[in-house]
PDB file of N, CA and C in Angstrom:
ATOM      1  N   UNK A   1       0.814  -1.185   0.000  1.00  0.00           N
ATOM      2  CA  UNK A   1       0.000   0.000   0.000  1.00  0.00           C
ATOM      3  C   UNK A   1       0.864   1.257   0.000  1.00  0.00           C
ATOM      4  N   UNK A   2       1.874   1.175   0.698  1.00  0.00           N
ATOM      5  CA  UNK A   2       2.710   2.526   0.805  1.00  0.00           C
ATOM      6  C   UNK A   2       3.298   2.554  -0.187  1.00  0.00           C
ATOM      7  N   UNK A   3       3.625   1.587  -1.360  1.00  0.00           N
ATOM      8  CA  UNK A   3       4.596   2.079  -2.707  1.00  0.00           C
ATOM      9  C   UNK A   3       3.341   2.386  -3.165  1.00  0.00           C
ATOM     10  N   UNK A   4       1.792   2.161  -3.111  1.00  0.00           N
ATOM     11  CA  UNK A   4       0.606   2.445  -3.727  1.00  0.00           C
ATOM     12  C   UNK A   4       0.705   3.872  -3.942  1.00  0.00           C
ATOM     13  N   UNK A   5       0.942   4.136  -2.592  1.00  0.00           N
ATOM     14  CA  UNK A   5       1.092   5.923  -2.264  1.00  0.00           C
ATOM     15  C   UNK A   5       1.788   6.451  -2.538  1.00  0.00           C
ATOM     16  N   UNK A   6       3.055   6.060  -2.816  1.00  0.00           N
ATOM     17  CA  UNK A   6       4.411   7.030  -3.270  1.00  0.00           C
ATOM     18  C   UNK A   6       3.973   6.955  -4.411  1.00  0.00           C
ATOM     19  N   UNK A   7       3.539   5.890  -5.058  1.00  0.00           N
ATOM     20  CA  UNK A   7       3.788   6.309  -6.895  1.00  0.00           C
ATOM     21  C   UNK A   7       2.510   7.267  -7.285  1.00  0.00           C
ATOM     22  N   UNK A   8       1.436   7.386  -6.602  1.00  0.00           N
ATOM     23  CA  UNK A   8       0.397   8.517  -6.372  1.00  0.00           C
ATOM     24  C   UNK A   8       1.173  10.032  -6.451  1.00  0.00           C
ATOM     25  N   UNK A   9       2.001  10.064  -4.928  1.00  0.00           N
ATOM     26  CA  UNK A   9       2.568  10.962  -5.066  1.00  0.00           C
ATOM     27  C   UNK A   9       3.528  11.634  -5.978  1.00  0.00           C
ATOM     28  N   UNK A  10       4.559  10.736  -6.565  1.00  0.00           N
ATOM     29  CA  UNK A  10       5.510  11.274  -7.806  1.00  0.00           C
ATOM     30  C   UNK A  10       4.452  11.576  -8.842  1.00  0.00           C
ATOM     31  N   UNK A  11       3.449  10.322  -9.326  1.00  0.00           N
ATOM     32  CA  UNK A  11       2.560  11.038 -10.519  1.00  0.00           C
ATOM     33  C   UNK A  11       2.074  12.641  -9.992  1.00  0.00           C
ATOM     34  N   UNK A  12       1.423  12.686  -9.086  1.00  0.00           N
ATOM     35  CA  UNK A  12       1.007  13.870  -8.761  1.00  0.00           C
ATOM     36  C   UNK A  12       1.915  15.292  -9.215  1.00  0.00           C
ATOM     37  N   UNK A  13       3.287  15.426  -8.596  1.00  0.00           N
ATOM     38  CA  UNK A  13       3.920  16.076  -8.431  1.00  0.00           C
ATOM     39  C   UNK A  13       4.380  16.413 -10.225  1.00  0.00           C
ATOM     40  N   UNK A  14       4.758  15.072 -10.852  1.00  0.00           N
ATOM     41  CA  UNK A  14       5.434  15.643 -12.054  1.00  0.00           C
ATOM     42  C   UNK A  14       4.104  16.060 -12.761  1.00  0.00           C
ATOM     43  N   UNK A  15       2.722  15.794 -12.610  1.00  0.00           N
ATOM     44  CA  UNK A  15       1.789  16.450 -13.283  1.00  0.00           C
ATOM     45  C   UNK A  15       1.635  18.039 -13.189  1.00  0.00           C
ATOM     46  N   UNK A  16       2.167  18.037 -11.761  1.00  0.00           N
ATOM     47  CA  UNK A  16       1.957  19.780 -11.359  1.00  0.00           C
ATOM     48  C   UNK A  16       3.308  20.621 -12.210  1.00  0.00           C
ATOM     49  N   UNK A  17       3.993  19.893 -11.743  1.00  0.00           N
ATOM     50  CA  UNK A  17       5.737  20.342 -11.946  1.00  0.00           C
ATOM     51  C   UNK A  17       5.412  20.416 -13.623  1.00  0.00           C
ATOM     52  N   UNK A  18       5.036  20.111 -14.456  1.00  0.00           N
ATOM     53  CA  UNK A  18       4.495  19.780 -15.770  1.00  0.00           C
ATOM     54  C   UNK A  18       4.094  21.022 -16.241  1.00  0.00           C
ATOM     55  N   UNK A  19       2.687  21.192 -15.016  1.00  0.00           N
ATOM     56  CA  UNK A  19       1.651  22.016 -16.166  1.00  0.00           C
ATOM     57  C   UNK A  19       2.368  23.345 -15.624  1.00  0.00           C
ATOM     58  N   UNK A  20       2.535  23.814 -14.174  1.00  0.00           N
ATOM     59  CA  UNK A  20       3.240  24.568 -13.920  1.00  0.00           C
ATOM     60  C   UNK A  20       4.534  25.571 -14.947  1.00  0.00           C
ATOM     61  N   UNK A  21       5.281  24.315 -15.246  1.00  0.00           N
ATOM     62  CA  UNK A  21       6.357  24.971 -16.347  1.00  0.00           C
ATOM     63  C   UNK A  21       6.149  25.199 -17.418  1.00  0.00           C
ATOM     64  N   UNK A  22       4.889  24.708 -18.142  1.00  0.00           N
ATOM     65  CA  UNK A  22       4.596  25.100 -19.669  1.00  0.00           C
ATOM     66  C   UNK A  22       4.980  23.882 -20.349  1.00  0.00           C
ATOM     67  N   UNK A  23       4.772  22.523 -19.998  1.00  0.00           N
ATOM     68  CA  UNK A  23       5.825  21.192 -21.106  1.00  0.00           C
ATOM     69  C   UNK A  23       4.813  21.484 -22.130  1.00  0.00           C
ATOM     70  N   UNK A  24       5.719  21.369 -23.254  1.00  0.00           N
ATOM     71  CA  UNK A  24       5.465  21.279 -24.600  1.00  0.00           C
ATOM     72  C   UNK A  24       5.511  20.250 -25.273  1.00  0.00           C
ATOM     73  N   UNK A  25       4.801  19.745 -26.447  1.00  0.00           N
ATOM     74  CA  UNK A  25       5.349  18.354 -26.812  1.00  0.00           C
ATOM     75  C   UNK A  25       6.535  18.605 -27.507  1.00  0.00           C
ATOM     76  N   UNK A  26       7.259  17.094 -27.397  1.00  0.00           N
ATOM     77  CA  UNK A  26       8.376  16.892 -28.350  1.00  0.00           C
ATOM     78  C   UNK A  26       8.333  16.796 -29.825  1.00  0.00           C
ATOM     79  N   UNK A  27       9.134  17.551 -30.301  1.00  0.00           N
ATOM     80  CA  UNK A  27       9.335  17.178 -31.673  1.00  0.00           C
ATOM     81  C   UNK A  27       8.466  15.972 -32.469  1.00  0.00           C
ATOM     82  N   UNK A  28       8.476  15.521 -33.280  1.00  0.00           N
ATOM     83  CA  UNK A  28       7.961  14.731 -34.292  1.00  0.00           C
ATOM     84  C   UNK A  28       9.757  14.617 -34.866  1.00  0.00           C
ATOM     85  N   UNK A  29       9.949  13.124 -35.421  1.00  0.00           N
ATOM     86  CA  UNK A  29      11.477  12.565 -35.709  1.00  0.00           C
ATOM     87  C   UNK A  29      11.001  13.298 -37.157  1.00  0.00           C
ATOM     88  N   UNK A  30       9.661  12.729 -37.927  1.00  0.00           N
ATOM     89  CA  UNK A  30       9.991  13.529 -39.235  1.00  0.00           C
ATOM     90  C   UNK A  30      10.235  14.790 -39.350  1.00  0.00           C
ATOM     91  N   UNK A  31       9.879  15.876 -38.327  1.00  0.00           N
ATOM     92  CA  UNK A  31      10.540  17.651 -38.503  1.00  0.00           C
ATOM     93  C   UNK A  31      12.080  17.297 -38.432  1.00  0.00           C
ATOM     94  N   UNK A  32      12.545  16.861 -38.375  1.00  0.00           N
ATOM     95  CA  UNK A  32      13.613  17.062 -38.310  1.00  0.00           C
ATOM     96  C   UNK A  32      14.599  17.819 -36.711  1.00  0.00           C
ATOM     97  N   UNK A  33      13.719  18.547 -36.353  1.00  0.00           N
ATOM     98  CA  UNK A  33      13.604  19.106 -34.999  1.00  0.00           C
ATOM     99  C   UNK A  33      14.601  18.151 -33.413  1.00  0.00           C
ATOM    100  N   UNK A  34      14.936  18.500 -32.900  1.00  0.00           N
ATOM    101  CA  UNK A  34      15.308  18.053 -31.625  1.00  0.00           C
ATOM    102  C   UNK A  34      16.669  17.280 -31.659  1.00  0.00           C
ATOM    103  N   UNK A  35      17.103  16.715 -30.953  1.00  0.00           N
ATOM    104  CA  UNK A  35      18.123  15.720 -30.991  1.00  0.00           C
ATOM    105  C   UNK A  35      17.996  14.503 -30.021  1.00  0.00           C
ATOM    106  N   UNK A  36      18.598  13.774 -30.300  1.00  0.00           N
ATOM    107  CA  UNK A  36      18.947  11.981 -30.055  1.00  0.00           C
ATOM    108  C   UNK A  36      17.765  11.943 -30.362  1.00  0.00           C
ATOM    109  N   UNK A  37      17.065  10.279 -29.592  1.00  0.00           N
ATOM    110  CA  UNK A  37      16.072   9.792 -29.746  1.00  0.00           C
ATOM    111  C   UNK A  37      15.355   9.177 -28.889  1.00  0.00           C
ATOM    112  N   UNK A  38      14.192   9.068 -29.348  1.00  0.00           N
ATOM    113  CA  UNK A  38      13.000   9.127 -28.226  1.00  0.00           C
ATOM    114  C   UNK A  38      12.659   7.826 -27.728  1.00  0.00           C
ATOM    115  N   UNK A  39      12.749   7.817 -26.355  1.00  0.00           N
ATOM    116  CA  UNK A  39      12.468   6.601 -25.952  1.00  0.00           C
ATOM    117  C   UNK A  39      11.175   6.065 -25.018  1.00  0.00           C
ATOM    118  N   UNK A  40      10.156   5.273 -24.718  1.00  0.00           N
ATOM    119  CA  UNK A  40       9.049   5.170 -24.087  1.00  0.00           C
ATOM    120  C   UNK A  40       8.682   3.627 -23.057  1.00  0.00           C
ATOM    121  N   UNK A  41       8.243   3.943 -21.946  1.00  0.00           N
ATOM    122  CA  UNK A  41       8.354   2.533 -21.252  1.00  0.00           C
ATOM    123  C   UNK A  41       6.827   3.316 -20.975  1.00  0.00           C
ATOM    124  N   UNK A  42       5.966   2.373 -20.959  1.00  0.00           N
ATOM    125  CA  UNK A  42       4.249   2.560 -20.785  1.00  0.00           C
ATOM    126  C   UNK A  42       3.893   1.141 -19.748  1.00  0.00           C
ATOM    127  N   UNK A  43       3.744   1.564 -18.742  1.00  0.00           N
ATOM    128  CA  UNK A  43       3.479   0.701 -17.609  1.00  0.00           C
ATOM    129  C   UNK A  43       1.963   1.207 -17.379  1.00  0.00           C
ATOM    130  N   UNK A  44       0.506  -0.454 -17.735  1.00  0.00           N
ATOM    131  CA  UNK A  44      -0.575  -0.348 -17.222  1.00  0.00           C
ATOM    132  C   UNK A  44      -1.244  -1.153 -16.095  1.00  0.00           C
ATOM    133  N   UNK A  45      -1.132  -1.258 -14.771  1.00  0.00           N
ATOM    134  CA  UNK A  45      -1.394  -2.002 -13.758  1.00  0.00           C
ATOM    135  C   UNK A  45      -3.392  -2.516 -13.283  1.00  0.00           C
ATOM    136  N   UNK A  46      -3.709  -2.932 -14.335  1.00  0.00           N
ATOM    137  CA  UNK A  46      -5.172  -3.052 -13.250  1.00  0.00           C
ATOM    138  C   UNK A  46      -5.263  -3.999 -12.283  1.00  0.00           C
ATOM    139  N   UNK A  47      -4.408  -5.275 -12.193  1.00  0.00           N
ATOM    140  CA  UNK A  47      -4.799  -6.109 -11.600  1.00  0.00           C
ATOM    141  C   UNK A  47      -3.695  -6.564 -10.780  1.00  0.00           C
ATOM    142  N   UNK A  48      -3.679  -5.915  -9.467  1.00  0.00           N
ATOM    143  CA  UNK A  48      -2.327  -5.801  -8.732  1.00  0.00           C
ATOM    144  C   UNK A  48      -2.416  -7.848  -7.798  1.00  0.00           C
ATOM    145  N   UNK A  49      -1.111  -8.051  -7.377  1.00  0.00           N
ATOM    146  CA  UNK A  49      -1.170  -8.967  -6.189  1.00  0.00           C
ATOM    147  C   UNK A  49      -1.371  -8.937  -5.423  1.00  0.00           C
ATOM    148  N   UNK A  50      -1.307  -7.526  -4.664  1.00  0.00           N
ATOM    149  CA  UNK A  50      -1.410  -7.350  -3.377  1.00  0.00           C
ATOM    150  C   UNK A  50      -3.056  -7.379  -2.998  1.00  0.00           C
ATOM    151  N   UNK A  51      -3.783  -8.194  -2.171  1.00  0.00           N
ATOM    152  CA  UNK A  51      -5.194  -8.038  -1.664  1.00  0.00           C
ATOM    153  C   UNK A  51      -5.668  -7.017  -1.004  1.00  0.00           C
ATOM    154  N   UNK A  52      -4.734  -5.879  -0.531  1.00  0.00           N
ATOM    155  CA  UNK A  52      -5.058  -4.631   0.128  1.00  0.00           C
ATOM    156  C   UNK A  52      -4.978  -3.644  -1.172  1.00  0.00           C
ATOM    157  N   UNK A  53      -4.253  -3.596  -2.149  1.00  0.00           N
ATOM    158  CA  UNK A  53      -4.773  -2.529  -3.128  1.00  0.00           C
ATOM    159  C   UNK A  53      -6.324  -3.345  -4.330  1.00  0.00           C
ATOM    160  N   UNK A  54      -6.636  -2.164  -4.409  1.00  0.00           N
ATOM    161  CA  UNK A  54      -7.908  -2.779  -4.977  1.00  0.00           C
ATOM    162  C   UNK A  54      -7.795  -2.261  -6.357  1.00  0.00           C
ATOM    163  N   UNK A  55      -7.989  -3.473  -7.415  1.00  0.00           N
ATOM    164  CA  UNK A  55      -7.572  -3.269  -8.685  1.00  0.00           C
ATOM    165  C   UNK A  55      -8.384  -2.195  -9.158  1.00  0.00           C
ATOM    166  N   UNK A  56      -8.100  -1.903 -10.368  1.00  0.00           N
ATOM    167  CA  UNK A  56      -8.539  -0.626 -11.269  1.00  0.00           C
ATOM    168  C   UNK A  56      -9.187  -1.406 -12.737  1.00  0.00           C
ATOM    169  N   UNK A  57      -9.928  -0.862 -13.167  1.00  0.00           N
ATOM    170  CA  UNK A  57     -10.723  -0.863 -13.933  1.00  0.00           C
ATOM    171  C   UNK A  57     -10.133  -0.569 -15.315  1.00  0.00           C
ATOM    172  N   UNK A  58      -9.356   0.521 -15.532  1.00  0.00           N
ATOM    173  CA  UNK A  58      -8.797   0.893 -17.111  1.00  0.00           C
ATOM    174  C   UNK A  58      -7.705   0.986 -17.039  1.00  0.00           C
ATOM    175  N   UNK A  59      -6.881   0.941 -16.266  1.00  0.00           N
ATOM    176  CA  UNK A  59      -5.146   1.048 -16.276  1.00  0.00           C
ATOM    177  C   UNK A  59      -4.626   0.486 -17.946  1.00  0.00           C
ATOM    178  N   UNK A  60      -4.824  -1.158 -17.824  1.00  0.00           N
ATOM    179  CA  UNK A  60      -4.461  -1.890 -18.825  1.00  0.00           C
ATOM    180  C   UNK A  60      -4.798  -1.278 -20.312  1.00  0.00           C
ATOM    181  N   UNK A  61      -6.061  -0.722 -20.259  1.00  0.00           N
ATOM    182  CA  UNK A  61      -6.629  -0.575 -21.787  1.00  0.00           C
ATOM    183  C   UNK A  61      -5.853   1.145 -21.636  1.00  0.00           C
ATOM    184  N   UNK A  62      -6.086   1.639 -21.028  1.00  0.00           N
ATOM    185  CA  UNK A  62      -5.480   2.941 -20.896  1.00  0.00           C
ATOM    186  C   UNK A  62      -3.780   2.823 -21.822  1.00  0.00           C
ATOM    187  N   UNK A  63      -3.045   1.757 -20.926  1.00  0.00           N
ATOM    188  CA  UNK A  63      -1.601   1.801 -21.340  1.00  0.00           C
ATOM    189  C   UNK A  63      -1.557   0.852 -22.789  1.00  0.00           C
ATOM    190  N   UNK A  64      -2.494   0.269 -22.698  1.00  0.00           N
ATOM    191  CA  UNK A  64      -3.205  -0.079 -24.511  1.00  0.00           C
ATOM    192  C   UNK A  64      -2.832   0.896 -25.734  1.00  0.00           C
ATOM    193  N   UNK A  65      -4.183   2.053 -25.338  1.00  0.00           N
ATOM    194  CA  UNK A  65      -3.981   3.020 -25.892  1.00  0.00           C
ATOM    195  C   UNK A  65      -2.785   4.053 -26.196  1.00  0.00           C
ATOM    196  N   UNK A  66      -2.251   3.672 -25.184  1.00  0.00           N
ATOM    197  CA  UNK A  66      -1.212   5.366 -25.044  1.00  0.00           C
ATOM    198  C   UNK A  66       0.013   4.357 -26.038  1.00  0.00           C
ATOM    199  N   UNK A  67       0.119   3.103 -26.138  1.00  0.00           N
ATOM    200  CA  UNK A  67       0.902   2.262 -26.981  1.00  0.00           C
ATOM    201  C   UNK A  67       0.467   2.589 -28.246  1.00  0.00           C
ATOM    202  N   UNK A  68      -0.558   2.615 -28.531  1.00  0.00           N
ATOM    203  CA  UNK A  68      -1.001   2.446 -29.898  1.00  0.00           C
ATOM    204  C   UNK A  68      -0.929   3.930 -30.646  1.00  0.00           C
ATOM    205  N   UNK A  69      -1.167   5.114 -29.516  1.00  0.00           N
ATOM    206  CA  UNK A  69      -0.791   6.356 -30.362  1.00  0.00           C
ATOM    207  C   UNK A  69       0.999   6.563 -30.156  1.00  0.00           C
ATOM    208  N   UNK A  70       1.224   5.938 -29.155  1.00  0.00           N
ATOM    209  CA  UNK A  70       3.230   6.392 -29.705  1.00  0.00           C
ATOM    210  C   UNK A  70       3.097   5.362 -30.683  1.00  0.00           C
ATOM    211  N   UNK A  71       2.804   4.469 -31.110  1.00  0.00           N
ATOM    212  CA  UNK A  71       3.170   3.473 -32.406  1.00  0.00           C
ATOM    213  C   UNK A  71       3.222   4.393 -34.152  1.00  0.00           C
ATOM    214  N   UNK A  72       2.048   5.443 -33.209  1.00  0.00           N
ATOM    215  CA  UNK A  72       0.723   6.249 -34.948  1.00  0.00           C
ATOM    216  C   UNK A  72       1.968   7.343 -35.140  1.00  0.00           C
ATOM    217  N   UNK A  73       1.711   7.882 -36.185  1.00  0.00           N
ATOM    218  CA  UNK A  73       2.642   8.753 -36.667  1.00  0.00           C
ATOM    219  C   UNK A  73       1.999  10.206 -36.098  1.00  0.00           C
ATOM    220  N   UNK A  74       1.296  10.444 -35.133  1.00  0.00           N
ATOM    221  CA  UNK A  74       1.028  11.472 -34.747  1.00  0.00           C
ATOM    222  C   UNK A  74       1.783  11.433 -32.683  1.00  0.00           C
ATOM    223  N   UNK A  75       1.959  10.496 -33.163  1.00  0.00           N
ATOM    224  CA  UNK A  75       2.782  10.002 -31.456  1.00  0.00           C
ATOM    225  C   UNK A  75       4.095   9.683 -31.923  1.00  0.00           C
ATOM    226  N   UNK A  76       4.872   9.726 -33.519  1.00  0.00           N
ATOM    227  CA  UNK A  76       6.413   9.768 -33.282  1.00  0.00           C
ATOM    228  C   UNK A  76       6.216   8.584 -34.094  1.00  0.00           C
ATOM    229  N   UNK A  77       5.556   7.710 -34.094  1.00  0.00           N
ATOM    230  CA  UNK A  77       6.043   5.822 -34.768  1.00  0.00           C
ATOM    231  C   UNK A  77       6.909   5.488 -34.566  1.00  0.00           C
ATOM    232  N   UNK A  78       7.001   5.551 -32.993  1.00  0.00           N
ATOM    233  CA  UNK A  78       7.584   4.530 -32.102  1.00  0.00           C
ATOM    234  C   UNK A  78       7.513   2.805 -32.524  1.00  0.00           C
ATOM    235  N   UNK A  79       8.860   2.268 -33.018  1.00  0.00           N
ATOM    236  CA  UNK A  79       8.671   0.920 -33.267  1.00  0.00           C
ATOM    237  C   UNK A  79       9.469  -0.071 -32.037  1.00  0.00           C
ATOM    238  N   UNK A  80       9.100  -1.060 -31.983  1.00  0.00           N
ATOM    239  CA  UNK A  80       9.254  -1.900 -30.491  1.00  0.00           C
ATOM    240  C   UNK A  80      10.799  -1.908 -30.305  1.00  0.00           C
ATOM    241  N   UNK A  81      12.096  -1.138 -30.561  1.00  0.00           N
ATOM    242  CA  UNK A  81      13.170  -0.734 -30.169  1.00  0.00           C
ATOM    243  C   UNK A  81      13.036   0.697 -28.899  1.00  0.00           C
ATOM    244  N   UNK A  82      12.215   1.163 -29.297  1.00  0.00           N
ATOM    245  CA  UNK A  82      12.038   2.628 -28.516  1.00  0.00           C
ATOM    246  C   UNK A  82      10.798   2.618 -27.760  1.00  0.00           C
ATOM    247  N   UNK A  83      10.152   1.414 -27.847  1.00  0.00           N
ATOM    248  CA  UNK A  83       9.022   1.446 -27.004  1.00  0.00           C
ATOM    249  C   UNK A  83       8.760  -0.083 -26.263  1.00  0.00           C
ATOM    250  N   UNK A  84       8.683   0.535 -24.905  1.00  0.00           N
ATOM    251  CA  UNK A  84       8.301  -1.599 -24.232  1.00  0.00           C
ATOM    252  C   UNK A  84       7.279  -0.804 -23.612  1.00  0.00           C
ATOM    253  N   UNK A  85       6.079  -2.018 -24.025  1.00  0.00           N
ATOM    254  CA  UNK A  85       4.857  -1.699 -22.671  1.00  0.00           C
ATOM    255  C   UNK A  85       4.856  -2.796 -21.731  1.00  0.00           C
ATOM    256  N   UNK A  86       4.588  -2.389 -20.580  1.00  0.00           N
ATOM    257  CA  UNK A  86       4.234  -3.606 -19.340  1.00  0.00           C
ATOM    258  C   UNK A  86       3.107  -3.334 -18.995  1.00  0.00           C
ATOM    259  N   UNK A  87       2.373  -4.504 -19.042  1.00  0.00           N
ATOM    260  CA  UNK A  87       1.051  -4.545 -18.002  1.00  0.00           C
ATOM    261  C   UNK A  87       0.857  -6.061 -17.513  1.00  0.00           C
ATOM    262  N   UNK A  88       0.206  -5.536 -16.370  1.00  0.00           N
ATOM    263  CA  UNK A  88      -0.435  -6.091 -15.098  1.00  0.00           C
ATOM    264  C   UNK A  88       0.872  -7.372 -14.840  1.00  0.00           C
ATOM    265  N   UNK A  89       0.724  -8.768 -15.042  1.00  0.00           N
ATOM    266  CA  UNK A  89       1.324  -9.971 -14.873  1.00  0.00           C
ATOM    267  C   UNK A  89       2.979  -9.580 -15.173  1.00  0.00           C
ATOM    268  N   UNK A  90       3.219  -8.648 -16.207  1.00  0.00           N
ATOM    269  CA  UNK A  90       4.859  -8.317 -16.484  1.00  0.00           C
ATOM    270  C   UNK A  90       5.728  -7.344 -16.162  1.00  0.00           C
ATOM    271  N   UNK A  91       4.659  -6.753 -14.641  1.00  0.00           N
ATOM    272  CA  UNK A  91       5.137  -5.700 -14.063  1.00  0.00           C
ATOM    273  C   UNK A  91       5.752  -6.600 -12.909  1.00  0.00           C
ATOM    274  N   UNK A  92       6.553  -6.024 -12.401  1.00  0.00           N
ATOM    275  CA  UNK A  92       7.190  -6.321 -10.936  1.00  0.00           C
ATOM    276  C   UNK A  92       8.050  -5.514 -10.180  1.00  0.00           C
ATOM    277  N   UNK A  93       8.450  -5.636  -9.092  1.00  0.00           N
ATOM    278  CA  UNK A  93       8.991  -4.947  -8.178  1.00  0.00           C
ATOM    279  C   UNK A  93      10.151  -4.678  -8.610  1.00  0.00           C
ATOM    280  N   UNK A  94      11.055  -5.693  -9.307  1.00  0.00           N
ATOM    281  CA  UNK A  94      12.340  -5.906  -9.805  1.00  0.00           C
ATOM    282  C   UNK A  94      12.357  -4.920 -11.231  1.00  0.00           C
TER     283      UNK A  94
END
């Protein structure tokens, strides 16, 4: 339950810390724009082990989605070198 809460808290914070500073999106690789390259780890948890957190409902399809637009050419076309998703069973502590 308490890593439940810390990772509450960091999401929280970089959302504020975020909108706070003005983030902008990144480049698109076809502008030509920015440098190195873009990399993405998409972690969706609905169905935890622990019996004291109580699973979630859209996590999984959520981190579904957010895969499928970094894949689209309006999210970069991210191909499976620059992008790993984990959900639920291939997440772990390690």
């Amino acid at each position: 339950m308490k890593y439940f809460l810390l990772l509450i808290a960091i999401l929280t914070n970089v959302c504020l810390y975020s909108q706070s500073k003005g983030a902008s999106p990144q480049p698109s690789p076809q502008s030509g724009e920015g440098q190195g390259e873009v990399y993405a780890v998409v972690i969706g948890i609905s169905d935890y082990q622990d019996k004291d957190i109580p699973d979630l409902r859209y996590a999984d399809k959520d981190a579904e989605a957010f895969d499928n637009f970094l894949r689209s050419p309006a999210g970069g076309s991210l191909d499976g070198d620059h992008l790993q998703v984990l959900m639920n069973g291939q997440t772990t502590a390690g």
